[in-house]
Protein backbone atom coordinates (compact mmCIF):
# COMPACT_ATOMS: atom_id res chain seq x y z
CA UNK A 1 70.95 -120.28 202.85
CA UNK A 2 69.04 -120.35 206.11
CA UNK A 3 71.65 -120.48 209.79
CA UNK A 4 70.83 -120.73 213.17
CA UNK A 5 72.09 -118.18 215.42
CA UNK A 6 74.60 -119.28 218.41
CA UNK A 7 73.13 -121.72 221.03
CA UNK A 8 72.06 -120.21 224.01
CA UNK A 9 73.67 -122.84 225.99
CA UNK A 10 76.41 -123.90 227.62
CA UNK A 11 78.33 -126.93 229.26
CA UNK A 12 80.12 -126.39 232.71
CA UNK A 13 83.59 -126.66 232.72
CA UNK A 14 83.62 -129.17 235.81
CA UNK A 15 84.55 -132.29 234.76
CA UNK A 16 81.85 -133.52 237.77
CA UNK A 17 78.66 -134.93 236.18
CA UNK A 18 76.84 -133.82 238.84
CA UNK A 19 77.39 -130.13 237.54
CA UNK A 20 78.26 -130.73 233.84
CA UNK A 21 74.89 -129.81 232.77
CA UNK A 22 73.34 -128.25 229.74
CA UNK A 23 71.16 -125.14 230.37
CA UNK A 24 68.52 -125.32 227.73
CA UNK A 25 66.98 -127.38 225.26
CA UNK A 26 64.64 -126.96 222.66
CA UNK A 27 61.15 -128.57 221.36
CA UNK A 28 61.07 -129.86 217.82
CA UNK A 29 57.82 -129.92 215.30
CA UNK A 30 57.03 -131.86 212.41
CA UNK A 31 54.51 -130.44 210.12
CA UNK A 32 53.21 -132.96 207.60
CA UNK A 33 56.97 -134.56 206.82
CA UNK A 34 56.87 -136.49 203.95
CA UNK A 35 59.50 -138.68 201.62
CA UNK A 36 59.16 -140.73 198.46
CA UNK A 37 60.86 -143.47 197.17
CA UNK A 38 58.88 -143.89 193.83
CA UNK A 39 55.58 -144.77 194.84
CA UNK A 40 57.08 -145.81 198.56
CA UNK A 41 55.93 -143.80 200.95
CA UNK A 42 59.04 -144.03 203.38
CA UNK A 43 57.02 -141.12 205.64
CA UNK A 44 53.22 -139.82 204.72
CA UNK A 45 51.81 -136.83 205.99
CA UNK A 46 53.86 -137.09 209.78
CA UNK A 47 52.90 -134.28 212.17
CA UNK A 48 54.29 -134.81 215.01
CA UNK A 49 54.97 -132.19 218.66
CA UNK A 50 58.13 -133.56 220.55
CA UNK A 51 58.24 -130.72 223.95
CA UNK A 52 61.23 -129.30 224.92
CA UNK A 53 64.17 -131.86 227.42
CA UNK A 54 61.69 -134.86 226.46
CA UNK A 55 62.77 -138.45 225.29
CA UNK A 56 60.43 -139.40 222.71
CA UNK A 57 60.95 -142.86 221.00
CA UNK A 58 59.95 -143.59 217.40
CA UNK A 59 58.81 -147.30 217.48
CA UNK A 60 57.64 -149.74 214.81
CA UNK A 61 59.56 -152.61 212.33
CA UNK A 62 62.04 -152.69 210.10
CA UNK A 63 60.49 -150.39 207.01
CA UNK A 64 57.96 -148.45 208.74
CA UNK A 65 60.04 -144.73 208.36
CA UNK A 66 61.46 -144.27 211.64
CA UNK A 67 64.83 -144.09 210.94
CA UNK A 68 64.16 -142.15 207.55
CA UNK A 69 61.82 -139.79 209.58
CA UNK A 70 65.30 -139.27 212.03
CA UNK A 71 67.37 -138.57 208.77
CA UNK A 72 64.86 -135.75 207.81
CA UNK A 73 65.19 -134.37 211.61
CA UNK A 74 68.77 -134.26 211.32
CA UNK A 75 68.81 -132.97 207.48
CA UNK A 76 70.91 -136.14 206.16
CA UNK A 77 67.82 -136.21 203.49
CA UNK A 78 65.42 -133.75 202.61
CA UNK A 79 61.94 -133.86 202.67
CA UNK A 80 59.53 -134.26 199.89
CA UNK A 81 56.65 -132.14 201.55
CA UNK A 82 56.12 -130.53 205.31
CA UNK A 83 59.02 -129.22 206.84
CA UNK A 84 60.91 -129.40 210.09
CA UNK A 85 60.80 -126.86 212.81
CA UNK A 86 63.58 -126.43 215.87
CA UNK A 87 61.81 -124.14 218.49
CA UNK A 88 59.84 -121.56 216.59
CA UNK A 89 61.86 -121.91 213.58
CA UNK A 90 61.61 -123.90 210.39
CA UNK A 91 65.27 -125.25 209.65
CA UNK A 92 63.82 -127.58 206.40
CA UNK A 93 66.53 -126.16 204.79
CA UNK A 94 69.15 -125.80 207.05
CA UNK A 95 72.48 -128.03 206.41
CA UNK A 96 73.24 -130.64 208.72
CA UNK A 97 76.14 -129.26 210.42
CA UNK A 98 73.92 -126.13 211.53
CA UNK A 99 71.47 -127.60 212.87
CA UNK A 100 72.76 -128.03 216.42
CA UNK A 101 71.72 -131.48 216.87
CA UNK A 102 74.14 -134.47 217.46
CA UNK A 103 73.59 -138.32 215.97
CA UNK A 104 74.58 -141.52 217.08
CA UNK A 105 74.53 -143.93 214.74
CA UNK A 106 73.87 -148.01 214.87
CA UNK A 107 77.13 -148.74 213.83
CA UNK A 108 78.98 -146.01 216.05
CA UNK A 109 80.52 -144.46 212.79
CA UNK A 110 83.71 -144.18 214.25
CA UNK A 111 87.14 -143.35 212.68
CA UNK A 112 89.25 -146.39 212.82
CA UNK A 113 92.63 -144.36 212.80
CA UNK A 114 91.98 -142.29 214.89
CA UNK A 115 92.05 -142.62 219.08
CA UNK A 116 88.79 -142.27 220.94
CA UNK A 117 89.97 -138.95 222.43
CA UNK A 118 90.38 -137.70 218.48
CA UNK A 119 86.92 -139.29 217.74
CA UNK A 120 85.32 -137.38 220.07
CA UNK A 121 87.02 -133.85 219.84
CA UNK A 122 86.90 -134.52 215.89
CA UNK A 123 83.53 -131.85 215.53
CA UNK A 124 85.48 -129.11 217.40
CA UNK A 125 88.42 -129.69 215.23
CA UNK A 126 86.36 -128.58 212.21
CA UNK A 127 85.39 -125.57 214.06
CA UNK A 128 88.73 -124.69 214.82
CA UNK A 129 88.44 -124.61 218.88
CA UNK A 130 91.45 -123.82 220.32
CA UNK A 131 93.57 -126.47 221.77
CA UNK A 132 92.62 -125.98 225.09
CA UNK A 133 89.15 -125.63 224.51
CA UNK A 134 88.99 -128.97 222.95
CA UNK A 135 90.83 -130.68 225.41
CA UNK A 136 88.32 -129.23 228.33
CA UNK A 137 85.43 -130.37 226.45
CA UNK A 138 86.87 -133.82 225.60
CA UNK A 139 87.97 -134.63 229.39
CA UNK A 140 84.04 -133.36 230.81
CA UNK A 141 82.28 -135.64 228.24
CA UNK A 142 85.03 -138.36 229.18
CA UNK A 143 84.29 -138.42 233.00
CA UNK A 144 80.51 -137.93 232.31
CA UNK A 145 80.71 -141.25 230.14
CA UNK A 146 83.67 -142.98 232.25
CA UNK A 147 85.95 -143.71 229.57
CA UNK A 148 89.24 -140.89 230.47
CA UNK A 149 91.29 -143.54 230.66
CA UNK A 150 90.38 -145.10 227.42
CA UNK A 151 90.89 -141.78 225.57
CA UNK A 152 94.27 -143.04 223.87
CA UNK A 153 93.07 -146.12 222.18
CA UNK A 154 91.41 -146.37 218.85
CA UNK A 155 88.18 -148.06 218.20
CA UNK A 156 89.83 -151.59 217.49
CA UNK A 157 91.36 -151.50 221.07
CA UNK A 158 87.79 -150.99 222.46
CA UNK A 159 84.61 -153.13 223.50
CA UNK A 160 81.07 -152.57 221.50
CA UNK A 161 79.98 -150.91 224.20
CA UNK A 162 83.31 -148.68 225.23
CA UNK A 163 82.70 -147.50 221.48
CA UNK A 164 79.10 -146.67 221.85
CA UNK A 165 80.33 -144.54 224.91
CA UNK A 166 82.74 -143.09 222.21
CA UNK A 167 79.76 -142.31 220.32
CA UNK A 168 78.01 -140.58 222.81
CA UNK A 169 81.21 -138.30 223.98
CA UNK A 170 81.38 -137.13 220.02
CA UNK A 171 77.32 -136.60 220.31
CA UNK A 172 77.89 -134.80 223.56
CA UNK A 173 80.78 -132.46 223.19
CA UNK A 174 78.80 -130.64 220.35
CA UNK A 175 76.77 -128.85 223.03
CA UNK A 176 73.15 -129.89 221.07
CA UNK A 177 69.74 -129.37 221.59
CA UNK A 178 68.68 -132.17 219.85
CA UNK A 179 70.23 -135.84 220.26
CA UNK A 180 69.52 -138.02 217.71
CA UNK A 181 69.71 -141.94 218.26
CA UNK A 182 69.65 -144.30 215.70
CA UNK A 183 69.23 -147.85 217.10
CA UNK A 184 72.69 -147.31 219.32
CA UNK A 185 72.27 -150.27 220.77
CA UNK A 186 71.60 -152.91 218.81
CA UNK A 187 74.98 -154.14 218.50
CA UNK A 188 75.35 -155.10 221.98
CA UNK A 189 74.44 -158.27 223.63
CA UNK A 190 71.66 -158.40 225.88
CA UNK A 191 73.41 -157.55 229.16
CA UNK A 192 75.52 -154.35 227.52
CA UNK A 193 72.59 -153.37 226.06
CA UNK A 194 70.23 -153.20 229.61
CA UNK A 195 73.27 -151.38 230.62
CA UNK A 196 73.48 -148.59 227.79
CA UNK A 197 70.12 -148.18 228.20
CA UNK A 198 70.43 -147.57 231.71
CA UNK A 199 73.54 -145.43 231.27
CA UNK A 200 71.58 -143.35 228.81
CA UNK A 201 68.37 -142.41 230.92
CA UNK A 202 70.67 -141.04 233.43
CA UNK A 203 72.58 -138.98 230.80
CA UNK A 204 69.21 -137.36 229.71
CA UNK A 205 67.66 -137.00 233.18
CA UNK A 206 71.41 -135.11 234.05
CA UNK A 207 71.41 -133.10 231.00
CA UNK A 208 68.01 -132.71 230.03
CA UNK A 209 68.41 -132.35 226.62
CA UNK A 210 65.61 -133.09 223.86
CA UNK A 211 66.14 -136.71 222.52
CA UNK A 212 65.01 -138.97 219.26
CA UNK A 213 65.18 -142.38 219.89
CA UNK A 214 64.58 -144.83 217.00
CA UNK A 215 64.55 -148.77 218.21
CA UNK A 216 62.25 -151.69 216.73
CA UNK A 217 62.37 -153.24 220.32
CA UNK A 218 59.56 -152.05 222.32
CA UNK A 219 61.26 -153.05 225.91
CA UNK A 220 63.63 -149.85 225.03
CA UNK A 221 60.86 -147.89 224.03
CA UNK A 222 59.16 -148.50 227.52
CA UNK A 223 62.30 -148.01 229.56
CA UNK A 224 63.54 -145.17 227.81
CA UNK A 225 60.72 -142.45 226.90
CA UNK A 226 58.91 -140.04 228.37
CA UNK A 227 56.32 -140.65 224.65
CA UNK A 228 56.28 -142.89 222.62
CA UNK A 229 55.38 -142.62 218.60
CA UNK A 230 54.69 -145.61 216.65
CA UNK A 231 54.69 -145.86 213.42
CA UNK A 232 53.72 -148.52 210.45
CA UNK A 233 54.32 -148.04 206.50
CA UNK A 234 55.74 -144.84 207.28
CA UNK A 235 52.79 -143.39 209.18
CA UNK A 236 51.91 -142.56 212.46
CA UNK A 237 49.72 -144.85 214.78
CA UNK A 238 49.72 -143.19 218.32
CA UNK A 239 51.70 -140.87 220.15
CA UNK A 240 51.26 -140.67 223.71
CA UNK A 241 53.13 -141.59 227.07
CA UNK A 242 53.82 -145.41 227.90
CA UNK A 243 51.01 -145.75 230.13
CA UNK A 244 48.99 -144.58 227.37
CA UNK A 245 50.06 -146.46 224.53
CA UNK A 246 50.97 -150.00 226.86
CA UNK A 247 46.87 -149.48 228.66
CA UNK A 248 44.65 -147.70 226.00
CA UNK A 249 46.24 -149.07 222.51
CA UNK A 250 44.27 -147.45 219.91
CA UNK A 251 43.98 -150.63 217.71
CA UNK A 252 45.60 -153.83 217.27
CA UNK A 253 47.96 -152.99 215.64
CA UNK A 254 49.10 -151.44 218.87
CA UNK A 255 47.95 -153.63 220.94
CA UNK A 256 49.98 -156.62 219.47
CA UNK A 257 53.26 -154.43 218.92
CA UNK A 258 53.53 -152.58 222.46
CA UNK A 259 54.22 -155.38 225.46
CA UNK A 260 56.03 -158.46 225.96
CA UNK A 261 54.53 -161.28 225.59
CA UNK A 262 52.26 -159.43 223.31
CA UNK A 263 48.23 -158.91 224.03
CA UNK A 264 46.64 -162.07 223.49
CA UNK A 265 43.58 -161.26 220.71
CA UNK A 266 40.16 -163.66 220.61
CA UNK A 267 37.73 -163.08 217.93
CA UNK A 268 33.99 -163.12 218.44
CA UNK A 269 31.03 -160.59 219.10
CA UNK A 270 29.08 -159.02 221.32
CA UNK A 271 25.25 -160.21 223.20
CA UNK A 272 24.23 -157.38 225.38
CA UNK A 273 21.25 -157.34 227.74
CA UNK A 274 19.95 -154.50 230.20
CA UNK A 275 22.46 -155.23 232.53
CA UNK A 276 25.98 -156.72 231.31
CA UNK A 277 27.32 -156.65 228.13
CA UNK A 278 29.15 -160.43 227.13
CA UNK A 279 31.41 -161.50 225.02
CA UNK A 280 31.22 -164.29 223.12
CA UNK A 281 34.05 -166.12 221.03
CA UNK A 282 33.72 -167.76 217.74
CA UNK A 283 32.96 -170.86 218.66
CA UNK A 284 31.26 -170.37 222.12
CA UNK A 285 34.06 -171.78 224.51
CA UNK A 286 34.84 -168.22 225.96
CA UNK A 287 32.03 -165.95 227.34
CA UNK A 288 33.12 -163.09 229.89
CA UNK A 289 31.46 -160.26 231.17
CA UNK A 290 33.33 -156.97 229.84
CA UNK A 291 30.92 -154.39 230.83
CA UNK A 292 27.68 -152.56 230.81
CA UNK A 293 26.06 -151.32 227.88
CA UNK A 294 26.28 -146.97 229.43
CA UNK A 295 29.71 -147.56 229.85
CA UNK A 296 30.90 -149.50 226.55
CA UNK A 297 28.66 -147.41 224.51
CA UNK A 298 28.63 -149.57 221.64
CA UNK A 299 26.71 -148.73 218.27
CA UNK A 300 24.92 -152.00 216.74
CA UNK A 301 27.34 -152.49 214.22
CA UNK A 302 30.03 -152.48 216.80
CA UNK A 303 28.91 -155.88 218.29
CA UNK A 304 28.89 -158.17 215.07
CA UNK A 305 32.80 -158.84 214.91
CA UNK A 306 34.75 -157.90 217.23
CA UNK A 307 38.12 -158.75 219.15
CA UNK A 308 39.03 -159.25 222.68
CA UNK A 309 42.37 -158.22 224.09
CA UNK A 310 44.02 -158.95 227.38
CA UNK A 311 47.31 -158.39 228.91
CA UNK A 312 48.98 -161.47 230.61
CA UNK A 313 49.24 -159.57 233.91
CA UNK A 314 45.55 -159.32 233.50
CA UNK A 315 44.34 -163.50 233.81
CA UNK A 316 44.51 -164.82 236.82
CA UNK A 317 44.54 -169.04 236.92
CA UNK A 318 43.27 -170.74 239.03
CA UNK A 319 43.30 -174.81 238.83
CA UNK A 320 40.26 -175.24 241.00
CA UNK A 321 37.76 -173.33 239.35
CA UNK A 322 36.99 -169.86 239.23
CA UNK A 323 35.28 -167.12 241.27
CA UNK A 324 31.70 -166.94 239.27
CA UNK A 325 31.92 -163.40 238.93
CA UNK A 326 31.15 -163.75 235.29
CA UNK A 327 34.47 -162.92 233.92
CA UNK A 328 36.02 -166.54 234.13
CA UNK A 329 36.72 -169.38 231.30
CA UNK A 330 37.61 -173.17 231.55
CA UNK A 331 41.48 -173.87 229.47
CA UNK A 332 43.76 -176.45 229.36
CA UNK A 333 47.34 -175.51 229.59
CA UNK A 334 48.99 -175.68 226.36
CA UNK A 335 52.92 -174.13 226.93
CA UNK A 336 54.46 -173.08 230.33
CA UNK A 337 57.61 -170.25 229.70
CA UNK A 338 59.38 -169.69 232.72
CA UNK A 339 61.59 -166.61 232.55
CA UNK A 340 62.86 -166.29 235.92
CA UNK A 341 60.71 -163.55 237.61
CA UNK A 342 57.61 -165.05 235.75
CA UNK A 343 56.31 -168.03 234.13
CA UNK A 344 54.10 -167.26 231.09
CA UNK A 345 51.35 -170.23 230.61
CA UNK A 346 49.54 -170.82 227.46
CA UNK A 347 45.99 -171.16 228.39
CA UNK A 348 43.76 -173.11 225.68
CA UNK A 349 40.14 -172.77 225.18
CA UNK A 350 38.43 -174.00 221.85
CA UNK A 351 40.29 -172.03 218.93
CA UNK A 352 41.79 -169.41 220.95
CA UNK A 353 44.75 -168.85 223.28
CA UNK A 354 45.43 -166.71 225.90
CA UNK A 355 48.77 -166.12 227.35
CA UNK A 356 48.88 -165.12 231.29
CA UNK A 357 51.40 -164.32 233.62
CA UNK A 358 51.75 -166.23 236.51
CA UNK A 359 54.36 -166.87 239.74
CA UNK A 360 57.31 -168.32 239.09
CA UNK A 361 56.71 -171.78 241.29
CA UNK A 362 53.22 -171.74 239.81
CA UNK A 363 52.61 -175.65 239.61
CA UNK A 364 50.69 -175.74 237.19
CA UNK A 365 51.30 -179.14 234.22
CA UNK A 366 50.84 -179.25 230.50
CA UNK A 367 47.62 -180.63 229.40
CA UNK A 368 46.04 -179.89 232.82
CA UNK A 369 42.24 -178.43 233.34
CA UNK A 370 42.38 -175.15 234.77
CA UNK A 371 40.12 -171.52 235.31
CA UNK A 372 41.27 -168.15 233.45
CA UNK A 373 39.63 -165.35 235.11
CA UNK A 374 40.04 -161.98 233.50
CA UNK A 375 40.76 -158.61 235.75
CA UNK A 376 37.64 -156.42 235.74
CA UNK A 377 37.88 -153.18 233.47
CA UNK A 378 41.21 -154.89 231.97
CA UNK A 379 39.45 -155.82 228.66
CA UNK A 380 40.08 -154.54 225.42
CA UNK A 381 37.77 -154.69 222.33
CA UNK A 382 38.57 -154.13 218.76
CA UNK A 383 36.16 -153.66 215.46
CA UNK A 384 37.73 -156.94 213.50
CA UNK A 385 36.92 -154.93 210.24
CA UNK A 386 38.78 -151.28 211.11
CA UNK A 387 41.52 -153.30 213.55
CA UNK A 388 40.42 -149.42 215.90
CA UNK A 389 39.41 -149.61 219.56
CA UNK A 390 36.30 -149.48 220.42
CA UNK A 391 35.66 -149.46 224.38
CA UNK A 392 36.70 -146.27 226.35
């Protein structure tokens, strides 16, 4: 049976977070993971290059493979084909508990019967640390996550999110290289939950340890990672950094998945003459400028069904026309949704809609006239047929 030799690494005996600190981490590979369920394809064919100390988030709904794909990381399940690599070597077959990587499940997984203090130190336990050892370890990971004085009650005597910081003191007092995190939040309400997620980026920017997120909600996604990788039916879509994945989906699939409110889509095609290249909706009510034919480098085909995306940051309203610089359409305001920091208004033209984001006291009225003008070089166009991006 394939082991791991010792971790290289150490935490600091100071209970201070400011010097509790883990001194090396380690980057993780996966070569062509797949799993079967039948003729499910939970995972197909995943390669995928997560670097050393970096937060990469898994992304996608309910089914896609992300949380199988985390199972396969941590060795819960085993792979039909590929493997799994830890730093230069392949632990496919490597048990779980030799792994040196740490989970935190949805459901926190903690012992009932047990206090928080024996939750957490339950790992080192196993491996038969001595007393004081344990009680060291506990007590840094305690002040780190601000719950010492909680280390006496059990899990019923605790708030969701005092046990998700349970959670993360039993993830963190293994010492790993890898943390794994299985939707840890999603048992919180809204505020608790802006809060872990907070509380977490500052644990990983302080430890700098190599991290697996798995969430469905893309606002976590975008707050949390340093890359994200979405996935649908169990394969991947696009890796890449937010800015990447939020500005240059790669089709719309993407596009639609990745932002809140998501990117508005408008089918049409393409008329092109020597100097601007238009597009034109189905039924004629929209027609922007979106660029010149050098820079859109378009094949024929390309132009005959298309989509048009755009960001709500990206349409500007105006209710007293527009600018003329060829980019504008006439709407009628279909839905205001104010938010607080924002209003988003529903902008009608023909058969499409277009969502924009606009000041809060925008005064604006239901059913009123008004001019959408789109952000130059903030367009997006998709081949309707392939659903792939097709403008640089």
């Amino acid at each position: 049976m394939a082991t791991l030799p010792a971790p290289p690494f150490a935490m600091c005996a100071s209970p201070s977070l400011e010097r509790a600190t883990i001194i090396s981490s380690a980057s993780l590979r996966l070569d062509r993971l797949g799993r079967h369920f039948g003729k499910v394809r939970a995972v197909d064919e995943l390669t995928l290059e997560i670097p050393a100390g970096s937060f990469v988030t898994l992304l996608g709904p309910s089914g896609c493979g992300k949380s199988t794909t985390l199972n396969l990381i941590a060795g819960l399940d085993q792979p039909d084909t590929g493997s799994v690599h830890l730093g230069e070597q392949d632990i496919t077959g490597v048990p779980p508990n030799e792994r040196r990587m740490a989970m935190v499940f949805q459901n926190y997984a903690l012992y009932p019967h047990m206090t928080a203090f024996d939750n957490i130190a339950f790992s080192l336990k196993l491996q038969r640390r001595s007393r004081q050892e344990i009680e060291q370890r506990v007590k840094v990971v305690a002040e780190m996550l601000d719950i010492a004085h909680l280390l006496r009650r059990k899990p019923s005597q605790l708030s969701g999110g005092q046990q998700q910081r349970v959670a993360l003191g039993r993830a963190l007092v293994k010492q790993p290289l890898v943390f794994l995190l299985d939707e840890p939040f999603s048992n919180l309400d809204a505020a608790l939950r802006s809060r872990m997620r907070t509380e977490v980026k500052h644990l990983h920017l302080q430890l700098g340890t190599t991290s697996v997120f798995v969430t469905h909600d893309q606002e976590e996604a975008m707050t949390l990672s340093d890359a994200i990788a979405v996935m649908s039916e169990g394969k991947l879509v696009q890796y890449g950094s937010q800015a990447e994945v939020y500005g240059r989906p790669r089709n719309m699939y993407v596009a639609t998945f990745v932002g809140k409110p998501k990117m508005s889509l408008v089918r049409g095609r393409l008329e092109a003459d020597a100097d601007a290249v238009q597009f034109v909706s189905d039924d004629g009510t929209i027609r922007v400028r979106v660029g010149r034919p050098g820079e859109l480098r378009l094949a024929e085909t390309d132009r005959t069904q298309v989509a048009l995306g755009v960001r709500a940051e990206d349409v500007r309203i105006s209710p007293n026309g527009g600018t003329g610089s060829g980019r504008s359409f006439t709407a009628t305001v279909g839905l205001k949704e104010p938010i607080g920091s924002d209003t988003f208004v529903e902008l009608v033209a023909g058969e499409a809609t277009i969502v924009a984001r606009a000041a809060p006291d925008f005064g604006v009225e239901i059913g009123q006239p008004v001019t959408g003008e789109i952000v130059a070089g903030r367009t997006h166009l998709f081949a309707l047929e392939t659903g792939e991006r097709i403008n640089a």
